[in-house]
Protein backbone atom coordinates (compact mmCIF):
# COMPACT_ATOMS: atom_id res chain seq x y z
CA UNK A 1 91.22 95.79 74.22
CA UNK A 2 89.99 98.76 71.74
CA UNK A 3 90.88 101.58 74.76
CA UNK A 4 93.80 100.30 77.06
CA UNK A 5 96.94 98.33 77.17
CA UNK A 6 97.62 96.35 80.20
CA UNK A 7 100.69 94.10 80.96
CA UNK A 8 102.07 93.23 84.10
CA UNK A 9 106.22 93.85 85.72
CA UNK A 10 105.76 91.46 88.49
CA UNK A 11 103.33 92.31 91.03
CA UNK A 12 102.54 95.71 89.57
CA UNK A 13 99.60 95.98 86.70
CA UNK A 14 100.46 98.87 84.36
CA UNK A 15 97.17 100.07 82.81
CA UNK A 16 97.12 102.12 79.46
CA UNK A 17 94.92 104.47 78.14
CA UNK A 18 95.05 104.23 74.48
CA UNK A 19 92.73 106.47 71.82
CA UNK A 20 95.87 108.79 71.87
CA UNK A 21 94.01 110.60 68.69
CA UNK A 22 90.97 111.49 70.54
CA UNK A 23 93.89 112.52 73.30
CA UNK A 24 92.79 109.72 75.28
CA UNK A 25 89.06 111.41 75.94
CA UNK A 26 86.63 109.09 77.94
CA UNK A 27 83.32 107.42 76.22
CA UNK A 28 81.21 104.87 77.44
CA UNK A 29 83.02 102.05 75.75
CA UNK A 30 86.29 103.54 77.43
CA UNK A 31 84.31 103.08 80.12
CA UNK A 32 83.05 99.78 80.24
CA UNK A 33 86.37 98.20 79.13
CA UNK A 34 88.30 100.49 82.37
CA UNK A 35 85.87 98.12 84.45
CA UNK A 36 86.45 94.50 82.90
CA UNK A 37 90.14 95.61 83.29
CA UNK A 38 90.04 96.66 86.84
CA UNK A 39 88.27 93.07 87.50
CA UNK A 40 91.58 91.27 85.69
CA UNK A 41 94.16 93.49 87.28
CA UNK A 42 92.71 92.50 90.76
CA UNK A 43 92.44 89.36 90.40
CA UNK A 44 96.25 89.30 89.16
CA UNK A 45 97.97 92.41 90.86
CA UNK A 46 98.82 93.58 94.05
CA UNK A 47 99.42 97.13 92.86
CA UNK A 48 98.27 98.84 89.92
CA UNK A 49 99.56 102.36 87.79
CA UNK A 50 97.39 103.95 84.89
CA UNK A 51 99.14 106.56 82.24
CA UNK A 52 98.14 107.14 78.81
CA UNK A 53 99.95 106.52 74.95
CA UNK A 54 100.53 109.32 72.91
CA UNK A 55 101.09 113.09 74.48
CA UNK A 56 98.58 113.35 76.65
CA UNK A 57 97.52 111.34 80.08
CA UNK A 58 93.83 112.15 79.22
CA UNK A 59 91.68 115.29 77.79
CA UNK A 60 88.60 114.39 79.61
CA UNK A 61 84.97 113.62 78.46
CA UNK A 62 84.64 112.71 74.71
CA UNK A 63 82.05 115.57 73.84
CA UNK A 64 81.16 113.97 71.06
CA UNK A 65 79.32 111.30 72.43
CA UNK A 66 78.24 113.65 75.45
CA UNK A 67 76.51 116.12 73.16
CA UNK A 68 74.00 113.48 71.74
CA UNK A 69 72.48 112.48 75.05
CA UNK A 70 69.66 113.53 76.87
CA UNK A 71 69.61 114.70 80.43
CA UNK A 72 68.68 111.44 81.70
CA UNK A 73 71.25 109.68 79.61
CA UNK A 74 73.87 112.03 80.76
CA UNK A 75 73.10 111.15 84.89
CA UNK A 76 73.24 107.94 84.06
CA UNK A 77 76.44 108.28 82.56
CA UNK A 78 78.03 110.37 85.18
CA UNK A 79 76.85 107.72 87.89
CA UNK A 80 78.71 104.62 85.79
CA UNK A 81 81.58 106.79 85.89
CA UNK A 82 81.24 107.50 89.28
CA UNK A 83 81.18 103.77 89.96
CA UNK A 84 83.77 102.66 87.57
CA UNK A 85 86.22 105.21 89.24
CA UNK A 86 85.13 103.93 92.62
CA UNK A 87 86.54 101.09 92.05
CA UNK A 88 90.31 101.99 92.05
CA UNK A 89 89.76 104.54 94.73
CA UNK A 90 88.13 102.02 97.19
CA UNK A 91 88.78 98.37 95.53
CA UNK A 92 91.34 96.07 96.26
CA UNK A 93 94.97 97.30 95.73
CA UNK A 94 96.68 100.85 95.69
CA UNK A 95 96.79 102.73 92.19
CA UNK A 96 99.21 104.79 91.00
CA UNK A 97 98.92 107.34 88.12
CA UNK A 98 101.57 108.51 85.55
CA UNK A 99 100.58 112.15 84.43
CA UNK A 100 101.64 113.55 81.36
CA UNK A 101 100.61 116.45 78.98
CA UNK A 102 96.72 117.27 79.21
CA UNK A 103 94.73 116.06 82.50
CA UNK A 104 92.01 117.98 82.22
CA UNK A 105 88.35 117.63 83.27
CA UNK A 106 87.63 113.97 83.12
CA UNK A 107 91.07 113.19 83.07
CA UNK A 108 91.57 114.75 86.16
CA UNK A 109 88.54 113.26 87.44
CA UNK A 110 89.99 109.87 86.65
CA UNK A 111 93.20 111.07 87.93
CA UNK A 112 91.89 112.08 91.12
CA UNK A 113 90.37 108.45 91.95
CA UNK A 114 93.90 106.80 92.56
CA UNK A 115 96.07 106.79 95.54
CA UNK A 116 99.00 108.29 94.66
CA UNK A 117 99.63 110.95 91.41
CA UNK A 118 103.23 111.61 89.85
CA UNK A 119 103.31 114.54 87.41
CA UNK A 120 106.12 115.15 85.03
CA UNK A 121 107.10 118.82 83.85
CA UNK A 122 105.30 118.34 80.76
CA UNK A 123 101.71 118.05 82.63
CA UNK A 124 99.40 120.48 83.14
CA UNK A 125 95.70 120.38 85.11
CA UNK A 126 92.55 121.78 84.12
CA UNK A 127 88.52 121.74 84.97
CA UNK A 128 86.86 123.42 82.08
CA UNK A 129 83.37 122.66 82.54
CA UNK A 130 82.07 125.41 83.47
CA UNK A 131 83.02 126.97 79.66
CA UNK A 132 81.34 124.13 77.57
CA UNK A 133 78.35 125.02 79.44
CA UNK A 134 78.35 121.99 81.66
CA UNK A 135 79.32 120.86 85.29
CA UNK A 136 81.63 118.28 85.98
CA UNK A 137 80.34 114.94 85.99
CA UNK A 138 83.43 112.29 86.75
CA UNK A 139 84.08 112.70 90.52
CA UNK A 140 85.46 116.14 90.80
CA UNK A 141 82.72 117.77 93.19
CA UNK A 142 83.87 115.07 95.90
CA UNK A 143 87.56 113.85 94.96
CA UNK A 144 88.98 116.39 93.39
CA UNK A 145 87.85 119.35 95.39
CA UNK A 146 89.18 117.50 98.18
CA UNK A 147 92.66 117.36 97.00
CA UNK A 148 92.72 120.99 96.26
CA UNK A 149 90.26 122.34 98.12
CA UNK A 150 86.85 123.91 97.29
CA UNK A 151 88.30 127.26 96.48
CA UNK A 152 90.83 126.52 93.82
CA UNK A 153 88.27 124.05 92.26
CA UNK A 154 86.48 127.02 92.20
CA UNK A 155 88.73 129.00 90.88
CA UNK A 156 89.85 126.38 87.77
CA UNK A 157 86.07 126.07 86.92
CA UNK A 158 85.07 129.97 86.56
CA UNK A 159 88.55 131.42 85.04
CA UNK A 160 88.77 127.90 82.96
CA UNK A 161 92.63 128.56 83.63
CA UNK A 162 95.16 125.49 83.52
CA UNK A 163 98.01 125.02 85.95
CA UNK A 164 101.46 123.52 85.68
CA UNK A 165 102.66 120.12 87.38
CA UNK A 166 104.83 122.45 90.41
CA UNK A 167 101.75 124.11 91.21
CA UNK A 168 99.14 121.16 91.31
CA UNK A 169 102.19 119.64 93.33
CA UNK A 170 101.94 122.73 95.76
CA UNK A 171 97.98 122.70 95.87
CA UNK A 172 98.14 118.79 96.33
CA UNK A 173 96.64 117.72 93.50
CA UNK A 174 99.79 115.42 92.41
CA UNK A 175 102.29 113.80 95.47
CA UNK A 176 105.68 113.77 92.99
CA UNK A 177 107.01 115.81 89.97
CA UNK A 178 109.34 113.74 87.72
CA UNK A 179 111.66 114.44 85.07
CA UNK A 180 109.76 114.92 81.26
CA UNK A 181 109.40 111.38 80.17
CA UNK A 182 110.14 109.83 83.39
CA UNK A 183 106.25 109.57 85.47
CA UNK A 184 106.11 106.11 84.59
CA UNK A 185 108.70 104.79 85.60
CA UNK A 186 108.67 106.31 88.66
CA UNK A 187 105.03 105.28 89.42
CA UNK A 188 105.89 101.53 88.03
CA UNK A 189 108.96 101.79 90.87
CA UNK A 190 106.54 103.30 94.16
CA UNK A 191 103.95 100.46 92.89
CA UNK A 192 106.53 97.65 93.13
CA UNK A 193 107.51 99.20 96.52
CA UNK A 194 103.47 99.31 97.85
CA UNK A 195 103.17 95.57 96.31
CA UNK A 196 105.96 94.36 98.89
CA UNK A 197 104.00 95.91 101.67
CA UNK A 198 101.16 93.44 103.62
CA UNK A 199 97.92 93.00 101.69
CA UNK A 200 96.15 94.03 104.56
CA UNK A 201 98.20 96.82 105.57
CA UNK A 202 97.66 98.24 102.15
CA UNK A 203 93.80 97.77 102.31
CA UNK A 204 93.27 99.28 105.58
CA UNK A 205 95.36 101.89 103.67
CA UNK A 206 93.13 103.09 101.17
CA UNK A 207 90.10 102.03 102.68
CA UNK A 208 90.24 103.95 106.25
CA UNK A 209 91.81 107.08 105.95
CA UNK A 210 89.32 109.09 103.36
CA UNK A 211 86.74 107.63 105.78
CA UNK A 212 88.95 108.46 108.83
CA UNK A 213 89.30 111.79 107.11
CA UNK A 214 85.32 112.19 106.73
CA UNK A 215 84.77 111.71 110.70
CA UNK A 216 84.60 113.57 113.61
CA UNK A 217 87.66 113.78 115.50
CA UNK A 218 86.96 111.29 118.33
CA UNK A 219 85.42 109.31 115.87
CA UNK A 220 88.28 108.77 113.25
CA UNK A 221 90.59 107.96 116.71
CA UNK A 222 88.21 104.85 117.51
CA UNK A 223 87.87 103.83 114.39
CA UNK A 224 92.10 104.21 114.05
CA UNK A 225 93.01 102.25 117.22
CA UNK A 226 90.67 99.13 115.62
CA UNK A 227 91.93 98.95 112.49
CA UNK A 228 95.66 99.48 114.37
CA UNK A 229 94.75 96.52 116.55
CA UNK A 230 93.38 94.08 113.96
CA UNK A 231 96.24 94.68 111.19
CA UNK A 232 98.91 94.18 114.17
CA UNK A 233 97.23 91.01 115.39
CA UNK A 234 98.01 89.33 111.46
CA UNK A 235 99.98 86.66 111.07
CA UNK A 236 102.33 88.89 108.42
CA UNK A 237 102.33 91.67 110.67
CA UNK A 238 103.80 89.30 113.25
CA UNK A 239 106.49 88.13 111.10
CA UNK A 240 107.56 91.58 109.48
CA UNK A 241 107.26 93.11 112.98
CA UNK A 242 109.80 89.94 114.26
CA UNK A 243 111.94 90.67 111.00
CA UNK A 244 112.74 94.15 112.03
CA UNK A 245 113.43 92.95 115.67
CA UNK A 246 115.94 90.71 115.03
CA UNK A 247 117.41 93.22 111.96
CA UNK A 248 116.18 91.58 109.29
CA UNK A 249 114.48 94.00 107.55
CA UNK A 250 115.74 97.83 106.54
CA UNK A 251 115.19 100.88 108.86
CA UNK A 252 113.42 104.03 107.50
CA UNK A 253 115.97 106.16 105.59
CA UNK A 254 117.23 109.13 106.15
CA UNK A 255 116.50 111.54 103.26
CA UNK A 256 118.98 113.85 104.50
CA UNK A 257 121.84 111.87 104.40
């Protein structure tokens, strides 16, 4: 791979982005090679976590190769990515993300199509589009806007402002803030912990609640009590259910204890 790393610690992919001297930024090629390793990692995995080499999780869109397109070039680019990043935010398996440093625009975009984000203190978040004279183009619009909401988005893309990792914690942009130098590792740990969990438990996971989330009401509540009825019905489900009957299997903890 020219772009990414990718080894595996058990069950768990671990997914590298690697052009740490062009901090990581995204081309086409980057791209292109995300995809052939999303197809490998799913076909090995049963959880995945993406971070990035060097100081930086990811700067975003390599202008670069941006600048030289024509409008037509540049839609079709932004729909590739918004395929590309479709497939870890509805595919197979749960994704994690290791944040470091700079996840801005695209990176952030890229960010924003996983499940679950950890942040350590070194991170910090930005959208600064709207000052290169362009929109975003990755995802943001619909993922990232739904994370922190329409009027923060807002705010990030006017004021071209950055924030640290406690605020995008506090806005709900990241779930966790770690230690400096310790996202990935903790991402690499709550991936090992989804990959234990049932396949289709997981699934029905990251498949039905952005949907459930886009419904009406009444709506999202039928669609729930299916999906709660088909996953139970499963021959794992069965046996993890009769594990925890007979005390085979651990209680939920107690964080206060």
């Amino acid at each position: 791979m020219d772009y990414l790393t990718l080894e595996y610690n058990g069950d768990v992919a671990i997914l590298g982005l690697n052009r740490p001297a062009k901090r990581n930024a995204i081309s086409d090629a980057f791209v292109e090679e995300l995809n052939s390793a999303i197809t490998e990692i799913e076909g090995r995995a049963k959880a995945a976590v993406i971070h990035g080499h060097g100081p930086h999780f990811c700067a975003g869109l390599d202008l670069a190769e941006h600048v030289k397109k024509t409008p037509f070039e540049g839609v079709q680019g932004s729909r590739r990515w918004h395929e590309v990043f479709a497939r870890i935010q509805r595919g197979k398996l749960p994704w994690f993300a290791a944040l470091h440093g700079a996840v801005v625009g695209g990176g952030l975009e890229l960010a924003s199509s996983v499940h679950v984000r950890v942040a350590d203190k070194t991170a910090f978040f930005a959208l600064p589009e709207g000052q290169r004279g362009i929109f975003v183009g990755g995802g943001a619009s619909a993922r990232t806007a739904r994370l922190m909401g329409v009027s923060r988005m807002t705010d990030l893309m006017l004021t071209g402002r950055s924030v640290d990792a406690d605020t995008a914690e506090r806005w709900g942009i990241v779930n966790y803030v770690a230690a400096e130098g310790m996202a990935l590792d903790e991402a690499v740990k709550m991936a090992a912990r989804a990959a234990t969990n049932a396949e289709l438990s997981n699934y029905a996971i990251i498949h039905a609640l952005p949907r459930i989330n886009d419904m009406a009401q009444d709506d999202g509540l039928w669609v729930e009590s299916l999906i709660s009825s088909f996953t139970a019905t499963s021959p794992e489900a069965e046996a993890r259910l009769n594990a925890f009957l007979s005390k085979r299997a651990g209680k939920v903890t107690n964080p206060n204890a």
